[in-house]
Protein backbone atom coordinates (compact mmCIF):
# COMPACT_ATOMS: atom_id res chain seq x y z
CA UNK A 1 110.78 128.11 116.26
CA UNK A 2 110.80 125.00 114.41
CA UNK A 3 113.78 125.01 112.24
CA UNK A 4 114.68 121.14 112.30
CA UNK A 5 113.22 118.03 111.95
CA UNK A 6 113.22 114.56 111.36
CA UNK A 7 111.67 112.27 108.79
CA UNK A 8 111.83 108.24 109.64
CA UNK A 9 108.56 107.61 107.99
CA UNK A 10 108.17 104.20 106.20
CA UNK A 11 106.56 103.97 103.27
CA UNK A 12 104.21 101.37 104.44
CA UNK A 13 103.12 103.84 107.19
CA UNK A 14 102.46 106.76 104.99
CA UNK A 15 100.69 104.25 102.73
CA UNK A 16 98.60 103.36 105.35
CA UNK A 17 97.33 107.07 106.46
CA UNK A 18 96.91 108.04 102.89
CA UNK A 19 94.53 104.44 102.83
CA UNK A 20 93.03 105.42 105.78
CA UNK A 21 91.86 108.76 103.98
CA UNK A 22 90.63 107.13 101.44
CA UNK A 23 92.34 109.51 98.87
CA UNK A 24 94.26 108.64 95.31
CA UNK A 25 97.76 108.53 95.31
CA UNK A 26 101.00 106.84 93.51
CA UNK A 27 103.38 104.26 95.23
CA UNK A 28 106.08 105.66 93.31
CA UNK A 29 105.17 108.78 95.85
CA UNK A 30 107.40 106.86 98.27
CA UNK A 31 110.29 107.86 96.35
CA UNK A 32 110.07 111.72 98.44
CA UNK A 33 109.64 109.87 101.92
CA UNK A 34 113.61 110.93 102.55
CA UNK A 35 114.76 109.10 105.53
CA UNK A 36 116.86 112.11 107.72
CA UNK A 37 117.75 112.17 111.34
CA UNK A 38 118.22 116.17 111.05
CA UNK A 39 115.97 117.94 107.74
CA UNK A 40 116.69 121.93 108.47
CA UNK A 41 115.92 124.98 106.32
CA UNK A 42 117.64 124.73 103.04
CA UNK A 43 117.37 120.40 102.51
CA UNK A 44 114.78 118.69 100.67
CA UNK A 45 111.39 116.56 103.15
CA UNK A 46 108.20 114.93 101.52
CA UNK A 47 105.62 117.24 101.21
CA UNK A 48 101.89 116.09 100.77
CA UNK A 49 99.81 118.21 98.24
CA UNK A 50 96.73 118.06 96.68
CA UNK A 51 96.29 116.92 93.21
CA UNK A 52 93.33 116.78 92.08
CA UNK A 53 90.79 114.98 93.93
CA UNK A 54 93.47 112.82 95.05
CA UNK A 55 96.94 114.05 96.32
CA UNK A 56 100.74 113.62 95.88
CA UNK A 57 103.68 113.15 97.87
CA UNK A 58 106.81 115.28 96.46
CA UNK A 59 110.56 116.34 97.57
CA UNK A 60 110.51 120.36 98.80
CA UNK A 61 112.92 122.19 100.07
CA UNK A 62 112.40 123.49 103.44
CA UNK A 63 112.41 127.22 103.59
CA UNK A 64 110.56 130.06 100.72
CA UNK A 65 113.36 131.79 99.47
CA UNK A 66 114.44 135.44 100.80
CA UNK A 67 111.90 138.00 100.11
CA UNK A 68 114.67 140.92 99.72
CA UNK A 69 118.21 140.50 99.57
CA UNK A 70 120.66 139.74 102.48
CA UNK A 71 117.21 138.28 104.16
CA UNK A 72 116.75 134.92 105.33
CA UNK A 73 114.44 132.45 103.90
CA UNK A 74 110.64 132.08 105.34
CA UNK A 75 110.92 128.32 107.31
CA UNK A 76 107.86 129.47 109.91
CA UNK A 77 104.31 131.91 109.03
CA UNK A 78 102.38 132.76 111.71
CA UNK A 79 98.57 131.39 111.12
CA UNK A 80 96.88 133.74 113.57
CA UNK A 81 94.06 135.52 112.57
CA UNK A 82 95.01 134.39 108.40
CA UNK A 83 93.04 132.67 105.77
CA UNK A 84 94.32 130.08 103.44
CA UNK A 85 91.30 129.33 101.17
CA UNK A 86 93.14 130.58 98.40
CA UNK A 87 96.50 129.51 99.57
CA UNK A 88 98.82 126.51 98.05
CA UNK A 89 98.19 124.35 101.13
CA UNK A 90 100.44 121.16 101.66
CA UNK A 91 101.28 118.68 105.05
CA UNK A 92 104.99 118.50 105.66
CA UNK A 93 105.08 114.54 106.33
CA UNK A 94 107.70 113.60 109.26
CA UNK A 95 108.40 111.66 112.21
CA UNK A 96 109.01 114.16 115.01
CA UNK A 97 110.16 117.92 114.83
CA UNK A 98 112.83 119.38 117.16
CA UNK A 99 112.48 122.47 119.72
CA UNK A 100 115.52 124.33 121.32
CA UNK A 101 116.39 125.64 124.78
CA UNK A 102 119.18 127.82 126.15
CA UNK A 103 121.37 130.46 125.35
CA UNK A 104 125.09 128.74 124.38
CA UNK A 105 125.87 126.08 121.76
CA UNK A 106 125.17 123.39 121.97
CA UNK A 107 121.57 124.11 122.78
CA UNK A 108 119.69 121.31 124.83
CA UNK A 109 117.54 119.50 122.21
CA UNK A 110 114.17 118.58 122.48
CA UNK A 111 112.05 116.10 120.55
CA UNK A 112 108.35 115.74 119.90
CA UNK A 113 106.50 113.04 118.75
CA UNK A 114 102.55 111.91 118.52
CA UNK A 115 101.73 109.69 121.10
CA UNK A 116 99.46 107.35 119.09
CA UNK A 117 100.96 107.72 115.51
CA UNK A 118 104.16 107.39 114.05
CA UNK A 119 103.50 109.89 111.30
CA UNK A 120 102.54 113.23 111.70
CA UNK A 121 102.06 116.29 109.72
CA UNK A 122 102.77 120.25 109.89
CA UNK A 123 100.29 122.28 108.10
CA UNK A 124 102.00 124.31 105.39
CA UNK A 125 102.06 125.92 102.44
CA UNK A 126 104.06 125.73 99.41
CA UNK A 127 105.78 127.96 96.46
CA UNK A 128 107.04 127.86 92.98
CA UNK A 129 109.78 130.12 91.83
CA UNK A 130 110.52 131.00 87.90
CA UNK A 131 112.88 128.46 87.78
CA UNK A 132 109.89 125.85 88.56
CA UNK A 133 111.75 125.22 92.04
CA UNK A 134 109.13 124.16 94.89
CA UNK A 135 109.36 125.41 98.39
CA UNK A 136 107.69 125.09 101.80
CA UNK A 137 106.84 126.89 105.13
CA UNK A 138 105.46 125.43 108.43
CA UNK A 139 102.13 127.33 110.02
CA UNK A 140 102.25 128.36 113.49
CA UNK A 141 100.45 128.96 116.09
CA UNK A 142 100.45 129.48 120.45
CA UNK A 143 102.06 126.80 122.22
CA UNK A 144 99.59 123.99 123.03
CA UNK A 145 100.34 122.55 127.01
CA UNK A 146 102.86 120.23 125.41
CA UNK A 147 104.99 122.65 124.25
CA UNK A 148 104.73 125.69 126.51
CA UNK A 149 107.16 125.21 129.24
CA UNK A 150 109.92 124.50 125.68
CA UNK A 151 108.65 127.41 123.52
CA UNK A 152 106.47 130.37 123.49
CA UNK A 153 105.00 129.08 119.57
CA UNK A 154 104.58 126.12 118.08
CA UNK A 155 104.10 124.42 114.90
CA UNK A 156 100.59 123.56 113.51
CA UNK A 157 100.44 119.98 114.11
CA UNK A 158 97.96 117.66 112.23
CA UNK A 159 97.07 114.13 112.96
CA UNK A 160 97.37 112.05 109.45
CA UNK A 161 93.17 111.82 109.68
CA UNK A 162 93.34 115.44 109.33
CA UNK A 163 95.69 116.10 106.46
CA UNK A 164 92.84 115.43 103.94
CA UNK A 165 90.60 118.28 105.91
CA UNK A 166 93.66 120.75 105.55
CA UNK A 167 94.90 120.55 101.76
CA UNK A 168 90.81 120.34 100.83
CA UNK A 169 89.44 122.82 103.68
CA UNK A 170 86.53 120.27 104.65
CA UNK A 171 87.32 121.82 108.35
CA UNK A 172 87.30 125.16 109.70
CA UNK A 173 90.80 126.24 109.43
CA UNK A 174 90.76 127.56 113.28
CA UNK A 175 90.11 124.21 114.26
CA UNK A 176 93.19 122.50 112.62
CA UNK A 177 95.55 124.90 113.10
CA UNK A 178 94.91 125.22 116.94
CA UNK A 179 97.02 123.58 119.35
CA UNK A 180 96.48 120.11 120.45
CA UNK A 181 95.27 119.06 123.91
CA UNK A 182 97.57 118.46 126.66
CA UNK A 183 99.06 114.94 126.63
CA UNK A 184 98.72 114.36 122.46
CA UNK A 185 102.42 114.84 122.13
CA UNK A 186 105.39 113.03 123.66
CA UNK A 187 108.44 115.24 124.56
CA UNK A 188 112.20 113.90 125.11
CA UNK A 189 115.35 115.91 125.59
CA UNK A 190 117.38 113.91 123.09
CA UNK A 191 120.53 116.89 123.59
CA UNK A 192 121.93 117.92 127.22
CA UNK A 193 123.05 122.08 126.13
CA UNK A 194 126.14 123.03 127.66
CA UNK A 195 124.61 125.80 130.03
């Protein structure tokens, strides 16, 4: 499951989508747009959450913590058959996410990426700990066409004109965290594996 990813979003890209939403935000947002070839559990990625009527764009690090000791953290929760209504929803803002295939190290690498966007978002939902720490995990779901022959689940993947009708619910949640059609994602093996 997704477990790495990469964030090469511009600020004048993100600005754009949020502009294109027509929501309220803060340029100094731009300071969580973290430029990484490689964000896995444990770093820090922008994470889009509402505030307000408007929303925000804050640093998160990837991964809720263990739930019991010697556990690991929580990177990816399954969506099927849940309700978030009353959940902290947030849109994990990033350039393309990574998928693995094969048994030995180094695994062959595969990268996916909208076709008609360079931004893209992961439905989510974040966590505060005592300590006031914030957290996120990705949603998933059953492998839309574009991902099947890679992976038997996939990340919920939302199109920046639906991040607004995920953090505020102004969609049916089975709609936006279903896969997308056949041909909305571009896949490259960026990594030859060894086997």
């Amino acid at each position: 499951m997704c477990n790495d990813y990469e964030q090469h979003v511009s600020h004048a890209e993100y600005s754009k989508a949020i502009r294109a939403l027509e929501l309220s935000g803060s340029d100094a947002d731009a300071s969580a747009l973290i430029a990484a070839d490689d964000i896995r559990i444990g770093d820090s990625g922008p994470v889009l959450r509402a505030a307000g009527n408007g929303v925000e764009l804050i640093a998160m690090r990837f991964g809720f913590p263990p739930p019991r000791p010697k556990a690991g953290p929580i990177f990816n929760f399954k969506s099927d058959g849940r309700n978030f209504a009353d959940s902290r929803r947030c849109v994990i803002v990033l350039s393309g996410f990574f998928e693995f295939t094969g048994t030995k190290y180094p695994k062959t690498k595969h990268r996916f990426v909208l076709k008609d966007s360079p931004v893209m978002g992961i439905a989510g939902l974040w966590s505060e700990d005592k300590d006031g720490a914030l957290s996120f995990t990705m949603l998933t779901t059953a492998p839309g066409p574009d991902i099947a022959p890679i992976h038997d689940r996939q990340v919920c993947v939302l199109h920046p004109r639906d991040w607004a009708h995920w953090l505020f619910l102004t969609r049916p949640e089975a709609e936006l965290l279903a896969p997308l059609p056949a041909g909305t994602l571009v896949v490259e093996t960026v990594r030859e594996g060894s086997d």
